[in-house]
Protein backbone atom coordinates (compact mmCIF):
# COMPACT_ATOMS: atom_id res chain seq x y z
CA UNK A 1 -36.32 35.61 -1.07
CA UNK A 2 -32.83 35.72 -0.77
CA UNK A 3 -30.82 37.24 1.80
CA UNK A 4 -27.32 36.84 0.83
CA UNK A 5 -23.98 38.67 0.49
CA UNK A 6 -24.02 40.74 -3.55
CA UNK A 7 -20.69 40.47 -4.47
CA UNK A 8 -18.79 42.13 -7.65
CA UNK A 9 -17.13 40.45 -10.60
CA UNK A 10 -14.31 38.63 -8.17
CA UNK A 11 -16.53 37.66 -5.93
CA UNK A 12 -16.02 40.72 -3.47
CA UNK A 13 -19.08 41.81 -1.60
CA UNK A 14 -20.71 44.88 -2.14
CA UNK A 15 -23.61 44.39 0.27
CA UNK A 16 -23.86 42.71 3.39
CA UNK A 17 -25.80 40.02 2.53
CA UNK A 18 -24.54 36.35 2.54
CA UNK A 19 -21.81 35.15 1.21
CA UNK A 20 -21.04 31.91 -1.85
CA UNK A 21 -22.29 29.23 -0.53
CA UNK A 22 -20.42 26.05 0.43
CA UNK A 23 -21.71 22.30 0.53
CA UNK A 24 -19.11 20.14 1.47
CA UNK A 25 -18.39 16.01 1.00
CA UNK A 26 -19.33 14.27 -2.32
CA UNK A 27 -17.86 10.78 -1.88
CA UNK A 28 -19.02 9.60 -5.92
CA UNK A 29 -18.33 6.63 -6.71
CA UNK A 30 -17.68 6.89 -10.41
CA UNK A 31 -17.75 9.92 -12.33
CA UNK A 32 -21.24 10.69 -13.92
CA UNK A 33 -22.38 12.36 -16.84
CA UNK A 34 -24.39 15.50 -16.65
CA UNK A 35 -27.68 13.46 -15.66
CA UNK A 36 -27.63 10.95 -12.33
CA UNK A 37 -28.33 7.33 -13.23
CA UNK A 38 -31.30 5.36 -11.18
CA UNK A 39 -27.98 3.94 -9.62
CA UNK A 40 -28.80 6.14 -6.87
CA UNK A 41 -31.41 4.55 -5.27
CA UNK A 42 -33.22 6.89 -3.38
CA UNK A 43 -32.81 10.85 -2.39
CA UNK A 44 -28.71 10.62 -1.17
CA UNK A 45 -29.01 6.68 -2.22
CA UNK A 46 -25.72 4.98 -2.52
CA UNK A 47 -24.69 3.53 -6.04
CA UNK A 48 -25.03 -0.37 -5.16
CA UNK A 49 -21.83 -0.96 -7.67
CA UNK A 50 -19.61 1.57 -5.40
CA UNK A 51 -16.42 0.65 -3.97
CA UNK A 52 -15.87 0.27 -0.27
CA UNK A 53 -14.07 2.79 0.31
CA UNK A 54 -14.54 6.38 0.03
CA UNK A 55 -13.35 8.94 -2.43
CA UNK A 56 -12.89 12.28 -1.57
CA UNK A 57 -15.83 14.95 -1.87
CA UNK A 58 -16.99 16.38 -5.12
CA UNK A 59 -17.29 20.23 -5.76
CA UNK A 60 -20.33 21.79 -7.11
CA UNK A 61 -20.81 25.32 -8.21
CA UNK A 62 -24.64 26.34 -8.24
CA UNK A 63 -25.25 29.40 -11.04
CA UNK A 64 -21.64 31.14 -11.54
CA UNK A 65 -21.79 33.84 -13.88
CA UNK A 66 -18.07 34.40 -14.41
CA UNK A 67 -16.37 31.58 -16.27
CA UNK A 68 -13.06 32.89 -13.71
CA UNK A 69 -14.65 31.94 -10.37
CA UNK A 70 -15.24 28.59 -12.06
CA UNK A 71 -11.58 27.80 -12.79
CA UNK A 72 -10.49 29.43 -9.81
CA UNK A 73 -12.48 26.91 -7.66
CA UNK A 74 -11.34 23.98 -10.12
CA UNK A 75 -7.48 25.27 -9.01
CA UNK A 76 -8.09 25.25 -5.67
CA UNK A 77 -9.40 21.61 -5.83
CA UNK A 78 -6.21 20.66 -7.98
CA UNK A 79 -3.93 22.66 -5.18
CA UNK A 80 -6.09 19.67 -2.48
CA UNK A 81 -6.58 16.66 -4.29
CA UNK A 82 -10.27 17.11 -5.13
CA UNK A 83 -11.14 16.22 -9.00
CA UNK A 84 -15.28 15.93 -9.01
CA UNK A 85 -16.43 19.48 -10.26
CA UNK A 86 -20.23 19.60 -10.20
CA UNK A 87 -21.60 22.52 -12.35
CA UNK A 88 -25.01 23.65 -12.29
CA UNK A 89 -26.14 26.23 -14.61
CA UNK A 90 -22.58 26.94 -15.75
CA UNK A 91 -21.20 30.02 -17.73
CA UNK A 92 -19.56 29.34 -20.88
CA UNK A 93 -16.13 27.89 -20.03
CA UNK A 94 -14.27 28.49 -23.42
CA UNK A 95 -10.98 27.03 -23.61
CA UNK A 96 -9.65 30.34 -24.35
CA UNK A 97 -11.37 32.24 -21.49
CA UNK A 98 -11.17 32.85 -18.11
CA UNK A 99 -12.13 29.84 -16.33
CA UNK A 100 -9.30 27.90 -17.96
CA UNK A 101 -6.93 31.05 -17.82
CA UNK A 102 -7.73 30.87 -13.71
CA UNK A 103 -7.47 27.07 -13.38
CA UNK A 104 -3.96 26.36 -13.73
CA UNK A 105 -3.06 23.05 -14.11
CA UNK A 106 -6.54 22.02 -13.35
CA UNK A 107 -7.16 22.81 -16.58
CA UNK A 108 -5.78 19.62 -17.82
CA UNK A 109 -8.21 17.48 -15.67
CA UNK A 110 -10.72 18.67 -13.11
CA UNK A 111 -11.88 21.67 -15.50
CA UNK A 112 -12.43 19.40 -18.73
CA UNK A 113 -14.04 16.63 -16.58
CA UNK A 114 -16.29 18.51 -15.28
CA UNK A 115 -20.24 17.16 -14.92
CA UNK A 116 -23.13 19.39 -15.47
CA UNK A 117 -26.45 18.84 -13.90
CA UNK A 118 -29.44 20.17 -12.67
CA UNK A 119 -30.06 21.43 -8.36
CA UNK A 120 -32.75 18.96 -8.63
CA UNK A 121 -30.47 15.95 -9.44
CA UNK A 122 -27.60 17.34 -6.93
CA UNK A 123 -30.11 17.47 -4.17
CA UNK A 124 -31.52 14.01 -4.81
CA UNK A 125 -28.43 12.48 -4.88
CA UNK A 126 -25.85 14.01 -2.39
CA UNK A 127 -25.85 14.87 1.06
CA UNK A 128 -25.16 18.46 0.72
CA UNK A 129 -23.59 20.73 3.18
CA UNK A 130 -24.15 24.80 2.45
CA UNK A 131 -21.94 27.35 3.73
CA UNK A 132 -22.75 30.45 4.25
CA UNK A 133 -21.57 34.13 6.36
CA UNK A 134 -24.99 34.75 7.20
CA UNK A 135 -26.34 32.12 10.35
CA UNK A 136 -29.41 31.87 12.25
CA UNK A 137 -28.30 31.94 15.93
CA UNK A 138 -31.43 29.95 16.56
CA UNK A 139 -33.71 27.27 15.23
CA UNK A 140 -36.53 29.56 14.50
CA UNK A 141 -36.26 29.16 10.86
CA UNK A 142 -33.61 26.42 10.83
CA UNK A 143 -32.71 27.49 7.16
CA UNK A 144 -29.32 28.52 7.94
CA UNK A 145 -29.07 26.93 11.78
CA UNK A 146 -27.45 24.87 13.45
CA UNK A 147 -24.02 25.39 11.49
CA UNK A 148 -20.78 23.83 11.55
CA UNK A 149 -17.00 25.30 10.68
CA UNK A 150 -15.29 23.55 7.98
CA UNK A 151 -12.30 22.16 10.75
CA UNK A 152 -15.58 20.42 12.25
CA UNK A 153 -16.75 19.16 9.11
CA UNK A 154 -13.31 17.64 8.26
CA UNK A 155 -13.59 15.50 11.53
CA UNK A 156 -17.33 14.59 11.12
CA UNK A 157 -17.81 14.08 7.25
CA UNK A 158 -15.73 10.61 7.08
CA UNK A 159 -18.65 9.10 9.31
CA UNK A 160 -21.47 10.09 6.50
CA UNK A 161 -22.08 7.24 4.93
CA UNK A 162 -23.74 8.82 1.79
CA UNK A 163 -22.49 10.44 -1.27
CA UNK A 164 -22.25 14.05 -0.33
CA UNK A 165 -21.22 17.28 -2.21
CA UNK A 166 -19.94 20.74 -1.37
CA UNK A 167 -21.82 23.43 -3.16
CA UNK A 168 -20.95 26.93 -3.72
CA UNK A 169 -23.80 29.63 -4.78
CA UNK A 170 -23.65 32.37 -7.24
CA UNK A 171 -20.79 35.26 -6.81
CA UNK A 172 -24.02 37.77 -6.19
CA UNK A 173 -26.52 36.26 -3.90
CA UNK A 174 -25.14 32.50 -3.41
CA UNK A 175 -27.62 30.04 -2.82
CA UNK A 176 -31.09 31.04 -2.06
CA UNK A 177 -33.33 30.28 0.74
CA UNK A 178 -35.27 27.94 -0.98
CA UNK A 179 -32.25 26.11 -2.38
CA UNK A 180 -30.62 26.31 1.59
CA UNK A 181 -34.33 24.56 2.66
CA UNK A 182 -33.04 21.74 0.53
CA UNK A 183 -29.33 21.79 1.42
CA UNK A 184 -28.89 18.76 4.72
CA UNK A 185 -26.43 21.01 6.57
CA UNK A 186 -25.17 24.10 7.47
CA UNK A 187 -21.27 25.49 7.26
CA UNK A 188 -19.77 28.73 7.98
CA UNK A 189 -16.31 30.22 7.84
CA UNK A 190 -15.31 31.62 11.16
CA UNK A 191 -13.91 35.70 9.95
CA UNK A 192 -14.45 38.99 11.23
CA UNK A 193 -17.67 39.72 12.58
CA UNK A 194 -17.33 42.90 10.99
CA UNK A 195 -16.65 41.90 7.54
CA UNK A 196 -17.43 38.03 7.44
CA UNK A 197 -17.86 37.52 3.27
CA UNK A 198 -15.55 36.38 1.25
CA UNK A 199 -15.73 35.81 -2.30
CA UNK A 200 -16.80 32.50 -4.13
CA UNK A 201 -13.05 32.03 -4.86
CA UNK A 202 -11.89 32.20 -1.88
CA UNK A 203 -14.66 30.75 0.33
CA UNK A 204 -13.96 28.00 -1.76
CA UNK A 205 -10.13 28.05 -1.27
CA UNK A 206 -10.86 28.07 2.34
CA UNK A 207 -13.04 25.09 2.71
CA UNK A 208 -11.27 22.54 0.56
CA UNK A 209 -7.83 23.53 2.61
CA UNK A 210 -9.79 23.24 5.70
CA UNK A 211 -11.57 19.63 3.94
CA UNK A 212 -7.99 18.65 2.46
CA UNK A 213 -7.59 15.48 4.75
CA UNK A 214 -10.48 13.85 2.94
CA UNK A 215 -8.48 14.00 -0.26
CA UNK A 216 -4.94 14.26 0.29
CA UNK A 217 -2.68 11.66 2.88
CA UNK A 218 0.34 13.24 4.93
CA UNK A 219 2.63 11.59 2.36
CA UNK A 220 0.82 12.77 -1.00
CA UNK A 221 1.78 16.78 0.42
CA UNK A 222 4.60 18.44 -1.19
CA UNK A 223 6.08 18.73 2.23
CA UNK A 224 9.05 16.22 3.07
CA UNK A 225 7.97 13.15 5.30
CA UNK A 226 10.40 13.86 8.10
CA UNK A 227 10.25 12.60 11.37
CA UNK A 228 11.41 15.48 14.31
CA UNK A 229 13.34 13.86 16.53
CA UNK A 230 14.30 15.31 20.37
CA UNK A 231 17.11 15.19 21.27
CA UNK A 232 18.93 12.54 23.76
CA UNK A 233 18.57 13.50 27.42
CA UNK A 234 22.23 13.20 27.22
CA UNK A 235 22.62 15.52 25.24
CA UNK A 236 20.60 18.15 26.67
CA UNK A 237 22.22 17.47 30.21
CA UNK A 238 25.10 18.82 28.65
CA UNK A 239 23.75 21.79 26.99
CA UNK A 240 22.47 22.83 31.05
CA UNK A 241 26.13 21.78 32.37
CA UNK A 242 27.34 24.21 29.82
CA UNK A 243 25.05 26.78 30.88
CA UNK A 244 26.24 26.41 35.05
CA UNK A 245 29.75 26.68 33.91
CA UNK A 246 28.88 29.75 31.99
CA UNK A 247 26.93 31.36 34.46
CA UNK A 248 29.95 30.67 36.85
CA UNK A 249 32.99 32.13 34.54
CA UNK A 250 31.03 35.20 33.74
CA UNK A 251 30.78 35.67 37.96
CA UNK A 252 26.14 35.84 37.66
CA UNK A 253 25.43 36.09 40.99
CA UNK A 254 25.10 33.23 42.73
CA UNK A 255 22.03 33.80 44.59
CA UNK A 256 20.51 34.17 40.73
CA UNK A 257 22.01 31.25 39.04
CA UNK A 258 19.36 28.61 40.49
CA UNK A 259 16.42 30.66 39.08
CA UNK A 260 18.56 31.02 35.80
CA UNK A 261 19.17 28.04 35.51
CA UNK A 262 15.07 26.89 35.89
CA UNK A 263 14.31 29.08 33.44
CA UNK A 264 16.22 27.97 30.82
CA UNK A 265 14.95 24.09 32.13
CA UNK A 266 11.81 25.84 30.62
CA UNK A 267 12.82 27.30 27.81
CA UNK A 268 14.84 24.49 26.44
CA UNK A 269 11.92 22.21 27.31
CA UNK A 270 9.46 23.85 25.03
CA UNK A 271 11.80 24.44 22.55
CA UNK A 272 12.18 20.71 21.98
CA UNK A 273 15.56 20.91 20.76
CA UNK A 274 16.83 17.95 18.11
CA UNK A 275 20.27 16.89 18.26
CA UNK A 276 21.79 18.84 15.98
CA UNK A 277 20.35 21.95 17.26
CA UNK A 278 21.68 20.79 20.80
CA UNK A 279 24.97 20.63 20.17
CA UNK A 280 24.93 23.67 18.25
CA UNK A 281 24.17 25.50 21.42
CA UNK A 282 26.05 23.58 23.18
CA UNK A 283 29.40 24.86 21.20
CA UNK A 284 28.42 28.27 21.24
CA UNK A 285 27.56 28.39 25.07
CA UNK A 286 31.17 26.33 25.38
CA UNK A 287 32.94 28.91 23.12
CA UNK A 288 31.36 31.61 25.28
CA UNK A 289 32.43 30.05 28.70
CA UNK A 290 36.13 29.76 26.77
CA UNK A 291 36.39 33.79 26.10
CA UNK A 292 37.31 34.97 29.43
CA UNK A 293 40.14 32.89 29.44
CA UNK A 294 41.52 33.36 26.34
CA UNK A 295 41.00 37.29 27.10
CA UNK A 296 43.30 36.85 30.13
């Protein structure tokens, strides 16, 4: 019996339950058709054709019933650099529907690509990692204990060496106990203990931003490759000169200006100022020092 989060169309919760399950890491070799070969030699047995190194993790969705959450979790992978979408016991994903409505530009490639197959076959063959709000805080049962967050998982999951897949459950009940007996780990999002479920959309979202190292390098990241550079001692030494000849034209009392002048040591310090935004401060703080004068 299943004791997870119900959730509405979207994905919200309407029961507190557990939430869509997650399984993270499919490193696949190649991409499969709906039915694993006998390349996979044993239950999580590596393909012996595969490539040294590893691909990121494939995506499996275990029962959806709304086509949306599909694309949705297809968009996310796009937004991460994941492209292996598992699907087991899909919805109908129409062209004109929802799921490719909700996928964005994943529905050029991740959607269209995706492989169909049965729990059975995705057990056998990946080392599965399920996700879930609800946690055993003990080993009693050890269905949903001991857990990991997905941060952890990010570190840890490059030193599986094993296919392995992340799995999300159904939008109502996720995955079930007796699917969870089969998963080989346990994930959880850290969220308010409260109101800990989110839906399969964005438990989903979640993980794979959380997993995105395994897919994406620093350079393949719409941000710009730009090194931060301090600036020169120099340079700062100037900016504090500045500051004692301030603190001397505007008369600060000199019994203060030692303490003044440590504090802004610190301030400055973990600021880690570049050049540019050195000397910035250090014409303003000059222009400052000049106004007395020029006011006489």
């Amino acid at each position: 019996m299943d004791d997870s989060t119900a959730v509405d169309r979207n994905g919200d919760s309407t029961a507190p339950t557990n939430t869509s399950l997650l399984t993270a890491r499919s490193i696949l070799c190649t991409h499969t058709p709906a039915v694993m070969t006998d390349t996979h030699t044993s239950s999580h047995g590596s393909d012996a054709s595969a490539p040294d190194h590893r691909t990121p993790p494939a995506v499996a969705v275990v029962d959806a019933k709304f086509s949306g959450n599909v694309g949705t979790i297809a968009r996310a992978m796009k937004n991460f650099g994941f492209s292996d979408l598992l699907l087991v016991d899909p919805p109908e994903l129409d062209p004109d529907g929802e799921a490719y409505g909700f996928a964005g530009h994943a529905r050029e490639d991740v959607l269209p690509n995706a492989t169909e197959l049965s729990f059975d076959e995705l057990a056998s063959s990946y080392h599965t990692i399920g996700c879930t709000a609800v946690t055993n805080e003990d080993d009693r049962s050890h269905v949903r204990f001991p857990f990991s967050t997905p941060a952890e998982l990010a570190d840890r999951l490059p030193t599986v060496d094993a296919p392995t897949a992340l799995v999300f459950g159904r939008e109502r009940v996720g995955l079930t106990n007796d699917e969870l007996a089969r998963i080989d780990e346990i994930c959880s999002i850290p969220a308010n203990e409260e109101y800990p479920v989110l839906n399969l959309g964005q438990a989903a979202t979640v993980t794979l931003y959380e997993l995105r190292s395994l897919a994406l390098d620093a350079d393949e990241t719409q941000l710009p490759d730009v090194d931060r550079v301090r600036a020169s001692e120099q340079t700062i030494d100037r900016v504090y000169d500045q500051w004692s000849a301030l603190l001397e034209t505007i008369n600060h009392p000199p019994e203060k200006r030692e303490k003044a002048m440590r504090m802004l040591r610190r301030v400055y310090g973990r600021a880690d100022l570049t050049e540019r935004e050195a000397n910035t401060l250090l014409g303003l703080v000059r222009r400052a020092a000049e106004r007395p004068a020029e006011r006489d």
